[in-house]
PDB file of N, CA and C in Angstrom:
ATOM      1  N   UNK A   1      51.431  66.557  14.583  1.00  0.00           N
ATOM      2  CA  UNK A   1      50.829  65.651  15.536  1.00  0.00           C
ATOM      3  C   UNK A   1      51.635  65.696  16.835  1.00  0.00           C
ATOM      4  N   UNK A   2      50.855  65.769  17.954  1.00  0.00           N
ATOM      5  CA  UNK A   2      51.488  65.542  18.843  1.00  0.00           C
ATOM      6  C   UNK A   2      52.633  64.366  19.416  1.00  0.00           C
ATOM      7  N   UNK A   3      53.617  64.824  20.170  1.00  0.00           N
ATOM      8  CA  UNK A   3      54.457  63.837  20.356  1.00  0.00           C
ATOM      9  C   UNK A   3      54.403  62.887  21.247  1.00  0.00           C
ATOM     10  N   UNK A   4      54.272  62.051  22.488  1.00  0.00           N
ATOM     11  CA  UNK A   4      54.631  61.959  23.836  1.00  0.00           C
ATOM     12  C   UNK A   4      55.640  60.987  23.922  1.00  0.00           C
ATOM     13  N   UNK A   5      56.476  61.156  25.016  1.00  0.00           N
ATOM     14  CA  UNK A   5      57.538  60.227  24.876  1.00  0.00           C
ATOM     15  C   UNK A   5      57.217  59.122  25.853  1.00  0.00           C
ATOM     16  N   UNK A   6      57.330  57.551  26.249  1.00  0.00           N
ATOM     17  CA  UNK A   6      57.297  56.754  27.456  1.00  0.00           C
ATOM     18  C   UNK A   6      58.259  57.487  28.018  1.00  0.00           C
ATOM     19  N   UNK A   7      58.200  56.653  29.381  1.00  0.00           N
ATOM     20  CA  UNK A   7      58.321  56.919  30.629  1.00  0.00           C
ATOM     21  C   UNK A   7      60.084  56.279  30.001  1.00  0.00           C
ATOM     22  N   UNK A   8      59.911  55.088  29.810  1.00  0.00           N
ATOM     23  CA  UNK A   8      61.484  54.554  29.278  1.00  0.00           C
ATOM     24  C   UNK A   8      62.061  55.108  28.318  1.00  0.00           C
ATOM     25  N   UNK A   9      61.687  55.827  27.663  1.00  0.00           N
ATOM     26  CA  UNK A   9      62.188  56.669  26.396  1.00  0.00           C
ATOM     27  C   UNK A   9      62.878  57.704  27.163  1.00  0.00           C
ATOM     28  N   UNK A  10      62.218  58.805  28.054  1.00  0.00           N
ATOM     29  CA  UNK A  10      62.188  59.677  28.763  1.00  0.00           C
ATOM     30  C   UNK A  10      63.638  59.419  29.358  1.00  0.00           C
ATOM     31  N   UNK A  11      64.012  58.062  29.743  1.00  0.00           N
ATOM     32  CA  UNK A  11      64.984  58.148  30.375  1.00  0.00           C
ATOM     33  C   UNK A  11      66.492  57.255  29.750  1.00  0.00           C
ATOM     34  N   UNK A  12      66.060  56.858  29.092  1.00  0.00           N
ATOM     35  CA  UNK A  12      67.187  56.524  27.525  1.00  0.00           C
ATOM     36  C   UNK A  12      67.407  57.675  27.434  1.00  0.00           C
ATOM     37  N   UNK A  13      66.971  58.490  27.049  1.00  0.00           N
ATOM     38  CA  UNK A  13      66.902  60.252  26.128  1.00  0.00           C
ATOM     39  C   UNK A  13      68.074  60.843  27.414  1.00  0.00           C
ATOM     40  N   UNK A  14      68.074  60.991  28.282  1.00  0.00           N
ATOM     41  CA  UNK A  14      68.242  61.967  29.722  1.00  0.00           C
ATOM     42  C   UNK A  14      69.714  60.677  29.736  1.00  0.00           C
ATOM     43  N   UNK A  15      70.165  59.104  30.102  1.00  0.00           N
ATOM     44  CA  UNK A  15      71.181  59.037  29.799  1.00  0.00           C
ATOM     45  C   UNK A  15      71.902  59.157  28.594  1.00  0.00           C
ATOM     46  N   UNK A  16      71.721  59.130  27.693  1.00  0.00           N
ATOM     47  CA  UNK A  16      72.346  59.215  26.529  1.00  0.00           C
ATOM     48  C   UNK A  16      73.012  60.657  26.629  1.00  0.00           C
ATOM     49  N   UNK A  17      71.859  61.783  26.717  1.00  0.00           N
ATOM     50  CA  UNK A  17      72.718  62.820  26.937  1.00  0.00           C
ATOM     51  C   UNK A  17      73.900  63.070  28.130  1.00  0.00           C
ATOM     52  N   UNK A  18      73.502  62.533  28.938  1.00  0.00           N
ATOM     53  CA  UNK A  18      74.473  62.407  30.318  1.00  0.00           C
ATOM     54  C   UNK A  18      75.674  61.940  29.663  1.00  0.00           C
ATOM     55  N   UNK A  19      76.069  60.613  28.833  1.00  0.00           N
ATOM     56  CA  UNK A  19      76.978  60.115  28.392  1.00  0.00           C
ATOM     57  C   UNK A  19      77.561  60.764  27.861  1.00  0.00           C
ATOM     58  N   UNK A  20      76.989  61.900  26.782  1.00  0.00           N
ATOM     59  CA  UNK A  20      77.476  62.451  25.475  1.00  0.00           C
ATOM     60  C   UNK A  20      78.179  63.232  26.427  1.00  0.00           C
ATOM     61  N   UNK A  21      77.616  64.016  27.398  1.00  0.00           N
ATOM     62  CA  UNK A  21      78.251  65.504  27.911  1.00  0.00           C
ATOM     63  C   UNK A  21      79.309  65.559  28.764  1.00  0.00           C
ATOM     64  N   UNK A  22      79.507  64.147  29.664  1.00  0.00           N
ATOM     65  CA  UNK A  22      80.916  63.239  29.751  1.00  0.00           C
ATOM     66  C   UNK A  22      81.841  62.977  28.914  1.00  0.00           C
ATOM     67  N   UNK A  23      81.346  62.968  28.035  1.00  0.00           N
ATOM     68  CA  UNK A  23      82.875  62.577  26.887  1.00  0.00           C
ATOM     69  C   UNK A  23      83.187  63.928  26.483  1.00  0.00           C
ATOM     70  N   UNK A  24      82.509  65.071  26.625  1.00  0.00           N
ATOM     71  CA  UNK A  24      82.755  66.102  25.852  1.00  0.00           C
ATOM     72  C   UNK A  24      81.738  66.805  25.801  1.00  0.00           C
ATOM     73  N   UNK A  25      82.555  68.386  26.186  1.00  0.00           N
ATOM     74  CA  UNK A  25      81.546  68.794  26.799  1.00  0.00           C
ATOM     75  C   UNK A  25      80.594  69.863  25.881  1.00  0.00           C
ATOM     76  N   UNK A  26      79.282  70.097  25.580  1.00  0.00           N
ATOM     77  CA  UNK A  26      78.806  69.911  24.856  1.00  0.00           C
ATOM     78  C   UNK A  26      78.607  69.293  23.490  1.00  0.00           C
ATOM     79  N   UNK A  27      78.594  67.885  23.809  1.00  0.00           N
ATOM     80  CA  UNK A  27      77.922  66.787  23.008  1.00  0.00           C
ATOM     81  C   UNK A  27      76.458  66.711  23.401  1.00  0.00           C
ATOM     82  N   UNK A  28      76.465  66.590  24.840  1.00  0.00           N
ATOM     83  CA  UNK A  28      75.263  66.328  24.868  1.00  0.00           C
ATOM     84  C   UNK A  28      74.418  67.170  24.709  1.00  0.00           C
ATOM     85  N   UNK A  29      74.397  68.033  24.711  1.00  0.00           N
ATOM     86  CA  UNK A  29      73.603  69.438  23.784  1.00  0.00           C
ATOM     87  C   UNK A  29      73.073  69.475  22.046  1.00  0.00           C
ATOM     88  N   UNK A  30      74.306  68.570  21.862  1.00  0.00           N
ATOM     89  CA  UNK A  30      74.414  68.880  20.099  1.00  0.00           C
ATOM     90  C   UNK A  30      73.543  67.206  19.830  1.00  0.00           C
ATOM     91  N   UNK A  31      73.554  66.112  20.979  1.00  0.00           N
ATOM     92  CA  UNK A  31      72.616  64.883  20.742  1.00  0.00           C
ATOM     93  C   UNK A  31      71.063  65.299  21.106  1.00  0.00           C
ATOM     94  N   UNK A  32      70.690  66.218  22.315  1.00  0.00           N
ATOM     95  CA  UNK A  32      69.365  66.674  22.490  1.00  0.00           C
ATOM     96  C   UNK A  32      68.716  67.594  20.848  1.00  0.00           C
ATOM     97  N   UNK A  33      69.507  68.154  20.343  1.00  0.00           N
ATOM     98  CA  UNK A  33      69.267  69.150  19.504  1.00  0.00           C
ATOM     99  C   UNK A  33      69.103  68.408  18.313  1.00  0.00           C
ATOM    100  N   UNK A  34      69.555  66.873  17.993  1.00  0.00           N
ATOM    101  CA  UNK A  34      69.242  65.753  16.987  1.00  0.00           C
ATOM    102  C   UNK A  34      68.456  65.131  17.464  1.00  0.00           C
ATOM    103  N   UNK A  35      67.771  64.706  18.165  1.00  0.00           N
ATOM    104  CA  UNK A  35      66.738  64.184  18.871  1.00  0.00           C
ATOM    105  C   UNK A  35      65.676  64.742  18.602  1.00  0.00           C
ATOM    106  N   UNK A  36      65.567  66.378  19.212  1.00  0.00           N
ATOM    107  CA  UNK A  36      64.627  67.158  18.619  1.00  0.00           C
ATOM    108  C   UNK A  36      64.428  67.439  17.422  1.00  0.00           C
ATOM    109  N   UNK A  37      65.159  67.756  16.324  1.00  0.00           N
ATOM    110  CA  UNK A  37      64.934  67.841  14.776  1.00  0.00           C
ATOM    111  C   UNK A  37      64.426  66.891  14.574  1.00  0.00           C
ATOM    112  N   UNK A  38      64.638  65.310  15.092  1.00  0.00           N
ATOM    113  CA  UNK A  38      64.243  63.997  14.815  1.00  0.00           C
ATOM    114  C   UNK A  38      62.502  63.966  14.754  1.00  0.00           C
ATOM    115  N   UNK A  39      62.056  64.740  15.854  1.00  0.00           N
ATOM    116  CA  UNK A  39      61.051  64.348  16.668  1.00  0.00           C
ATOM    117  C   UNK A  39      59.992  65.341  15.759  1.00  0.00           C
ATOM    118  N   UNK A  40      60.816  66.714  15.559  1.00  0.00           N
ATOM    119  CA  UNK A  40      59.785  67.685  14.445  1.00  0.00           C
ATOM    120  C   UNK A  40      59.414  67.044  13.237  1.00  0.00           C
ATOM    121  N   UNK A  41      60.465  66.231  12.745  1.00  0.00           N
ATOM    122  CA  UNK A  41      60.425  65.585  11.491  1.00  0.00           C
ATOM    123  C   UNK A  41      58.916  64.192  11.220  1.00  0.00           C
ATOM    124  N   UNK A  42      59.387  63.568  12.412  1.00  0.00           N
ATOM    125  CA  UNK A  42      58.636  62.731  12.435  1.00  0.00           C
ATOM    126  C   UNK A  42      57.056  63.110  13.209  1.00  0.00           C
ATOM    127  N   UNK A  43      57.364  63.955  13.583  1.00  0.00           N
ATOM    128  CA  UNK A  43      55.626  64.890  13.961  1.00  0.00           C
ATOM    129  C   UNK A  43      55.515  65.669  12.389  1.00  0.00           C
ATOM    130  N   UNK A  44      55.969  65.711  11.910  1.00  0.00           N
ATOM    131  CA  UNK A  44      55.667  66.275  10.635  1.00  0.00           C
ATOM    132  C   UNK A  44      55.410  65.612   9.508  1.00  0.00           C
ATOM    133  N   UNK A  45      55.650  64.232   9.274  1.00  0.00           N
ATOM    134  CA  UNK A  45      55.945  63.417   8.519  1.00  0.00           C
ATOM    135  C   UNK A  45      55.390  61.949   9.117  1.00  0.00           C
ATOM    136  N   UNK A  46      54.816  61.608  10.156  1.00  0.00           N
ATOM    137  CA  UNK A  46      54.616  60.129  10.801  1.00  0.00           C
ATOM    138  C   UNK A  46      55.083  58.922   9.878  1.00  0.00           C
ATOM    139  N   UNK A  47      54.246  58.583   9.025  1.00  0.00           N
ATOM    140  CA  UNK A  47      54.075  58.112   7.992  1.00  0.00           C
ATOM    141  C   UNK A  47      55.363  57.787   6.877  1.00  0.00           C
ATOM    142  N   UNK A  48      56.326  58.744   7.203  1.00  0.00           N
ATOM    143  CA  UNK A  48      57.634  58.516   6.339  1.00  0.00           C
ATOM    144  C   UNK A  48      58.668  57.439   6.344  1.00  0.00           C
ATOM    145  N   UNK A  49      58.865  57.218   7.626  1.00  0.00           N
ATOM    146  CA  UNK A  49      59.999  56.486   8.507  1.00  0.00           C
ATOM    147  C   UNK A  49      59.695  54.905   8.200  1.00  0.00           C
ATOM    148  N   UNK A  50      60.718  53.857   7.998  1.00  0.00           N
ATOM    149  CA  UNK A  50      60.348  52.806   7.657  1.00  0.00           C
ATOM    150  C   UNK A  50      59.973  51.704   8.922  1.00  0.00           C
ATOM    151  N   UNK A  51      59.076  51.002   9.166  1.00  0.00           N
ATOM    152  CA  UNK A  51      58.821  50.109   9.918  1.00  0.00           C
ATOM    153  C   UNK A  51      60.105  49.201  10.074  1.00  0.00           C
ATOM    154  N   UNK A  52      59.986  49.315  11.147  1.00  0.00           N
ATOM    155  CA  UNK A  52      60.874  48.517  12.296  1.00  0.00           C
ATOM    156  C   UNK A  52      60.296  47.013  12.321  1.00  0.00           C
ATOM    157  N   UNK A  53      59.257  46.971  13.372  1.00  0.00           N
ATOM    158  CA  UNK A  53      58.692  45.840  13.751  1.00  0.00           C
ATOM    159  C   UNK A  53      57.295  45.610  13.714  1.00  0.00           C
ATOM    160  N   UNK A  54      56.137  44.847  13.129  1.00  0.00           N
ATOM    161  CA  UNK A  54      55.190  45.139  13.270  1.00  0.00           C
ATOM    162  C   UNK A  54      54.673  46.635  13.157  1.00  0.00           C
ATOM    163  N   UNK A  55      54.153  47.406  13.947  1.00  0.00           N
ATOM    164  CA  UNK A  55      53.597  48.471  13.091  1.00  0.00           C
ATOM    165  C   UNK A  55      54.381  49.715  13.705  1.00  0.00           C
ATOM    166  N   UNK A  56      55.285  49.097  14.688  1.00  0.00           N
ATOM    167  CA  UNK A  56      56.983  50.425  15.089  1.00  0.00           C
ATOM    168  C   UNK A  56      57.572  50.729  14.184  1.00  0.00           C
ATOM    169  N   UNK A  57      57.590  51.951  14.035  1.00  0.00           N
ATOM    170  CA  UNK A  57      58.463  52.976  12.768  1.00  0.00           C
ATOM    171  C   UNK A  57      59.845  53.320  13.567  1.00  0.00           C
ATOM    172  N   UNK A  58      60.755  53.499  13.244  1.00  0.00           N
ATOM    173  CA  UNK A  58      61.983  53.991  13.363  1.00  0.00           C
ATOM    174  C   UNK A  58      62.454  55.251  12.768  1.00  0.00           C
ATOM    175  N   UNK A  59      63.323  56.140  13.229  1.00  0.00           N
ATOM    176  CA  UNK A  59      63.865  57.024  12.640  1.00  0.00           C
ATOM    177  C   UNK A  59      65.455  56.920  12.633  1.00  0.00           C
ATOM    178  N   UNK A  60      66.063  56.846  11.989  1.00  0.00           N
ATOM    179  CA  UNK A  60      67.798  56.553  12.299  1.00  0.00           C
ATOM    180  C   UNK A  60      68.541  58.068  12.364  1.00  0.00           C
ATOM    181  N   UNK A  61      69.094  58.389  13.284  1.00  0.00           N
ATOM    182  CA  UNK A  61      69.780  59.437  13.553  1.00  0.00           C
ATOM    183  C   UNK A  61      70.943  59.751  12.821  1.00  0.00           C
ATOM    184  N   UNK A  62      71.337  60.653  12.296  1.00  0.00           N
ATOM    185  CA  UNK A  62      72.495  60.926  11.022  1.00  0.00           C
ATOM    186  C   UNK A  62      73.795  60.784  11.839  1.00  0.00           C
ATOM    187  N   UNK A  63      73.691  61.911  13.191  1.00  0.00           N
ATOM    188  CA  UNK A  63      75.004  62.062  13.106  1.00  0.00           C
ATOM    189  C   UNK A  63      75.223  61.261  14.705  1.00  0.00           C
ATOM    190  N   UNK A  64      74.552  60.447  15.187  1.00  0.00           N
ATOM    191  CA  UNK A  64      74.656  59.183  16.433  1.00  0.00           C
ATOM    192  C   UNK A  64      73.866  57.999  16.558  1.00  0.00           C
ATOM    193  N   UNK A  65      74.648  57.308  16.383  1.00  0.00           N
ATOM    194  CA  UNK A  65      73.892  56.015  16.549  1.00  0.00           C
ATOM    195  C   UNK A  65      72.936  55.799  17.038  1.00  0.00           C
ATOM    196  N   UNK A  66      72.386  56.442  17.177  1.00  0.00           N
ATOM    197  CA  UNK A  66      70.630  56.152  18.094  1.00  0.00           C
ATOM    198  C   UNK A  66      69.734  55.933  16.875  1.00  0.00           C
ATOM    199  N   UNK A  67      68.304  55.762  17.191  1.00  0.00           N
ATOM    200  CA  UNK A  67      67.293  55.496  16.502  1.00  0.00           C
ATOM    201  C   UNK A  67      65.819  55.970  17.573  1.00  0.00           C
ATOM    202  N   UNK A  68      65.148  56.541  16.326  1.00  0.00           N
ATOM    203  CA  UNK A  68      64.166  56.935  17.030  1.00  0.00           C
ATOM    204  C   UNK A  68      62.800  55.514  17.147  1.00  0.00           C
ATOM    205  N   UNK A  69      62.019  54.833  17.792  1.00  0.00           N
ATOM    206  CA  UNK A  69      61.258  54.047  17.790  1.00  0.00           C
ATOM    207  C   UNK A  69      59.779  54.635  18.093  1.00  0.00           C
ATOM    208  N   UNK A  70      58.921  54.214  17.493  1.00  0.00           N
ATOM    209  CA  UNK A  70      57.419  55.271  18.010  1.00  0.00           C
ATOM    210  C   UNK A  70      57.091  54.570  17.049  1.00  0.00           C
ATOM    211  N   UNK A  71      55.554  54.901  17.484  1.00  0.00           N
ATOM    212  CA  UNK A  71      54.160  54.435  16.854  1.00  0.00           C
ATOM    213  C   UNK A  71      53.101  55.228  16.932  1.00  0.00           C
ATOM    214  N   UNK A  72      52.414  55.314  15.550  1.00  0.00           N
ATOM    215  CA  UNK A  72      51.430  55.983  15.910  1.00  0.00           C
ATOM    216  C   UNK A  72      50.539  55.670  16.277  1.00  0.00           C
ATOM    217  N   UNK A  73      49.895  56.654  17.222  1.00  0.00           N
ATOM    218  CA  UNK A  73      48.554  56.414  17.821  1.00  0.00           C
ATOM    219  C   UNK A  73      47.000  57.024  17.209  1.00  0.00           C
ATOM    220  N   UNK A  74      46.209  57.267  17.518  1.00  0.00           N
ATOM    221  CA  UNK A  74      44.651  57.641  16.643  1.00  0.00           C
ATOM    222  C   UNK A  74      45.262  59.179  17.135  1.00  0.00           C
ATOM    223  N   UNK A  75      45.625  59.998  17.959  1.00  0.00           N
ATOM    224  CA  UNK A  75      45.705  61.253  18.469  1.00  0.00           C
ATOM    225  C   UNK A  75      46.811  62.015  18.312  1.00  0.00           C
ATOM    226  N   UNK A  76      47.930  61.099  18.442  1.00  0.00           N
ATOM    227  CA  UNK A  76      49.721  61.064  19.295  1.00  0.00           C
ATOM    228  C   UNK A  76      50.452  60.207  18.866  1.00  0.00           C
ATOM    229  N   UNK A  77      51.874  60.901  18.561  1.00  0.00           N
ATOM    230  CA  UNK A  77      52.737  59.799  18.538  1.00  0.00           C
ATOM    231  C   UNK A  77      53.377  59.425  19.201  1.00  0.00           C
ATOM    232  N   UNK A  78      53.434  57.938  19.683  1.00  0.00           N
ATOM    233  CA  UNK A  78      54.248  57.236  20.963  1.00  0.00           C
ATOM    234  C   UNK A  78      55.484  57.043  21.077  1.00  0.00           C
ATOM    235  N   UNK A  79      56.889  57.881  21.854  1.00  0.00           N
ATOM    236  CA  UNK A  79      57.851  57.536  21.010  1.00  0.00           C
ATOM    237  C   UNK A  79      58.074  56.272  22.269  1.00  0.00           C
ATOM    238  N   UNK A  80      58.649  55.022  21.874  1.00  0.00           N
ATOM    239  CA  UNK A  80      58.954  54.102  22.681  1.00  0.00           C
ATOM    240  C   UNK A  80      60.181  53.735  23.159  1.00  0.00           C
ATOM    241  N   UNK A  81      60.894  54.245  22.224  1.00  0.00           N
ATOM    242  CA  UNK A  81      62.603  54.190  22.691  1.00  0.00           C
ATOM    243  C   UNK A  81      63.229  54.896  21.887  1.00  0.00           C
ATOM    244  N   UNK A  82      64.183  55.732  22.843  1.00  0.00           N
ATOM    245  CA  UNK A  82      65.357  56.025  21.969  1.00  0.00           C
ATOM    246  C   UNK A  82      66.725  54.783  22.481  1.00  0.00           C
ATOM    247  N   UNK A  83      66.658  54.048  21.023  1.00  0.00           N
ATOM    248  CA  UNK A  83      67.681  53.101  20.906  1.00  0.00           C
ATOM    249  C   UNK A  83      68.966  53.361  20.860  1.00  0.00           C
ATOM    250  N   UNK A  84      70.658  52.834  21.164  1.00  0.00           N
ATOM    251  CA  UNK A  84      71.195  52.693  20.193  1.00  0.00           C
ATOM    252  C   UNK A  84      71.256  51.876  19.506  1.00  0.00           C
ATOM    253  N   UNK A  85      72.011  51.755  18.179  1.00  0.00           N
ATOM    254  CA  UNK A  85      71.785  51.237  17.187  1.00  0.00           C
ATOM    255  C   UNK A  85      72.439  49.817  17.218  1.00  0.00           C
ATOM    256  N   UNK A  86      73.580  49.493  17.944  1.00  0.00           N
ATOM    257  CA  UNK A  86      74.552  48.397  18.181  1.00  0.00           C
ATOM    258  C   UNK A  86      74.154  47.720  19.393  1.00  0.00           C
ATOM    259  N   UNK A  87      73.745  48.369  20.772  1.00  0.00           N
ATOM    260  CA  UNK A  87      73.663  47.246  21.634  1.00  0.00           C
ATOM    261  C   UNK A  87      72.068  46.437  21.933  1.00  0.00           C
ATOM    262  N   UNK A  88      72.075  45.563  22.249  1.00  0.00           N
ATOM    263  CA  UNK A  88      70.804  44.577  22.358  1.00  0.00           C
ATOM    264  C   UNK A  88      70.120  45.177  21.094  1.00  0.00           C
ATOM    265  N   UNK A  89      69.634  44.822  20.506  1.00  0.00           N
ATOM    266  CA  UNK A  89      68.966  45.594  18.867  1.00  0.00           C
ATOM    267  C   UNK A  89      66.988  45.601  19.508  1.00  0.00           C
ATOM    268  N   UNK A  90      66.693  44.379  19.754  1.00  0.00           N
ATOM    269  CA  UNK A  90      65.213  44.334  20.272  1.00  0.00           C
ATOM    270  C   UNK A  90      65.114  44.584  21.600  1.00  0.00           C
ATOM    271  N   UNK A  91      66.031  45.025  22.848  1.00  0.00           N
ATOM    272  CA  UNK A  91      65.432  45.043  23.691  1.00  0.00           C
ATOM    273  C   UNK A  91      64.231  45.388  24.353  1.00  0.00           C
ATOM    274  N   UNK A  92      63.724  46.505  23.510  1.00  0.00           N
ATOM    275  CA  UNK A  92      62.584  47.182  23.675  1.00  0.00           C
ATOM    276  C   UNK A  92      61.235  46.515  23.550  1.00  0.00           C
ATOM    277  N   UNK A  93      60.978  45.618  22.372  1.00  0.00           N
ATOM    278  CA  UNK A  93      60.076  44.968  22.061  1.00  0.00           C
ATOM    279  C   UNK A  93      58.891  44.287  23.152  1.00  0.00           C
ATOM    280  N   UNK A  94      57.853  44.939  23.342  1.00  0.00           N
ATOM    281  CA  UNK A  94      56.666  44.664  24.392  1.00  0.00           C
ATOM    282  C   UNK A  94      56.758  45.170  24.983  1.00  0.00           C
ATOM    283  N   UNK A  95      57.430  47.134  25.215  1.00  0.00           N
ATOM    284  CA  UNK A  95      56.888  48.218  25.378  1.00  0.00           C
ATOM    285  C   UNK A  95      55.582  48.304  25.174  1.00  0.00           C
ATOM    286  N   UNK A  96      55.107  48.686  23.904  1.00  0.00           N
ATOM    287  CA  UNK A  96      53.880  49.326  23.699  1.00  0.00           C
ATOM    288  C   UNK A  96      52.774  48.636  24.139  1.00  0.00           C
TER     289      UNK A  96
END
C-alpha cells in the first residue's frame, strides 16, 4: 500500500535526522535507513502494528526512540508523525 507522509511528519523525519548526523556522523543515515525498513514493513503489513489512539497505529523503532504514527486510509497510508518516544507523548493528537 502506498505510503504518504504529512507535511509535519515530513519534517520531524528531516530534523531528527539533522540531530542524529550532529552527534555523529553517520547516524543520521543509519536513523533514515530505520525509518525506511519501518515504513516497508508497515506498507506491508498495515494491520499489524498496535493502536495507539483511536484508530492511530504506531510502529516502535528498535534501535531509536522514535515511533512510527499513521493511519490507514481507503487507498494510502497516512504517516502522521514520526514521534519520539519520551518527549510530549500526545503532542500530535488532531493531526489527522
Amino acid at each position: 500500500m502506498k505510503v504518504i507522509f504529512s507535511e509535519f511528519a515530513k519534517l520531524e523525519l528531516e530534523d531528527a535526522t539533522i540531530f542524529y548526523e550532529m552527534e555523529y556522523s553517520g547516524l543520521g543515515l543509519r536513523f533514515r535507513e530505520e525509518i525506511w525498513k519501518a515504513i516497508k514493513r508497515i506498507s506491508d503489513y498495515p494491520m499489524e502494528w498496535s493502536v495507539d489512539t483511536g484508530e492511530i497505529r504506531k510502529y516502535v523503532l528498535h534501535k531509536f526512540p522514535y515511533k512510527i504514527l499513521y493511519s490507514i486510509e481507503t487507498d494510502h497510508i497516512l504517516v502522521i508523525a514520526v514521534a519520539h518516544q519520551h518527549r510530549e507523548p500526545d503532542y500530535w493528537i488532531g493531526r489527522n
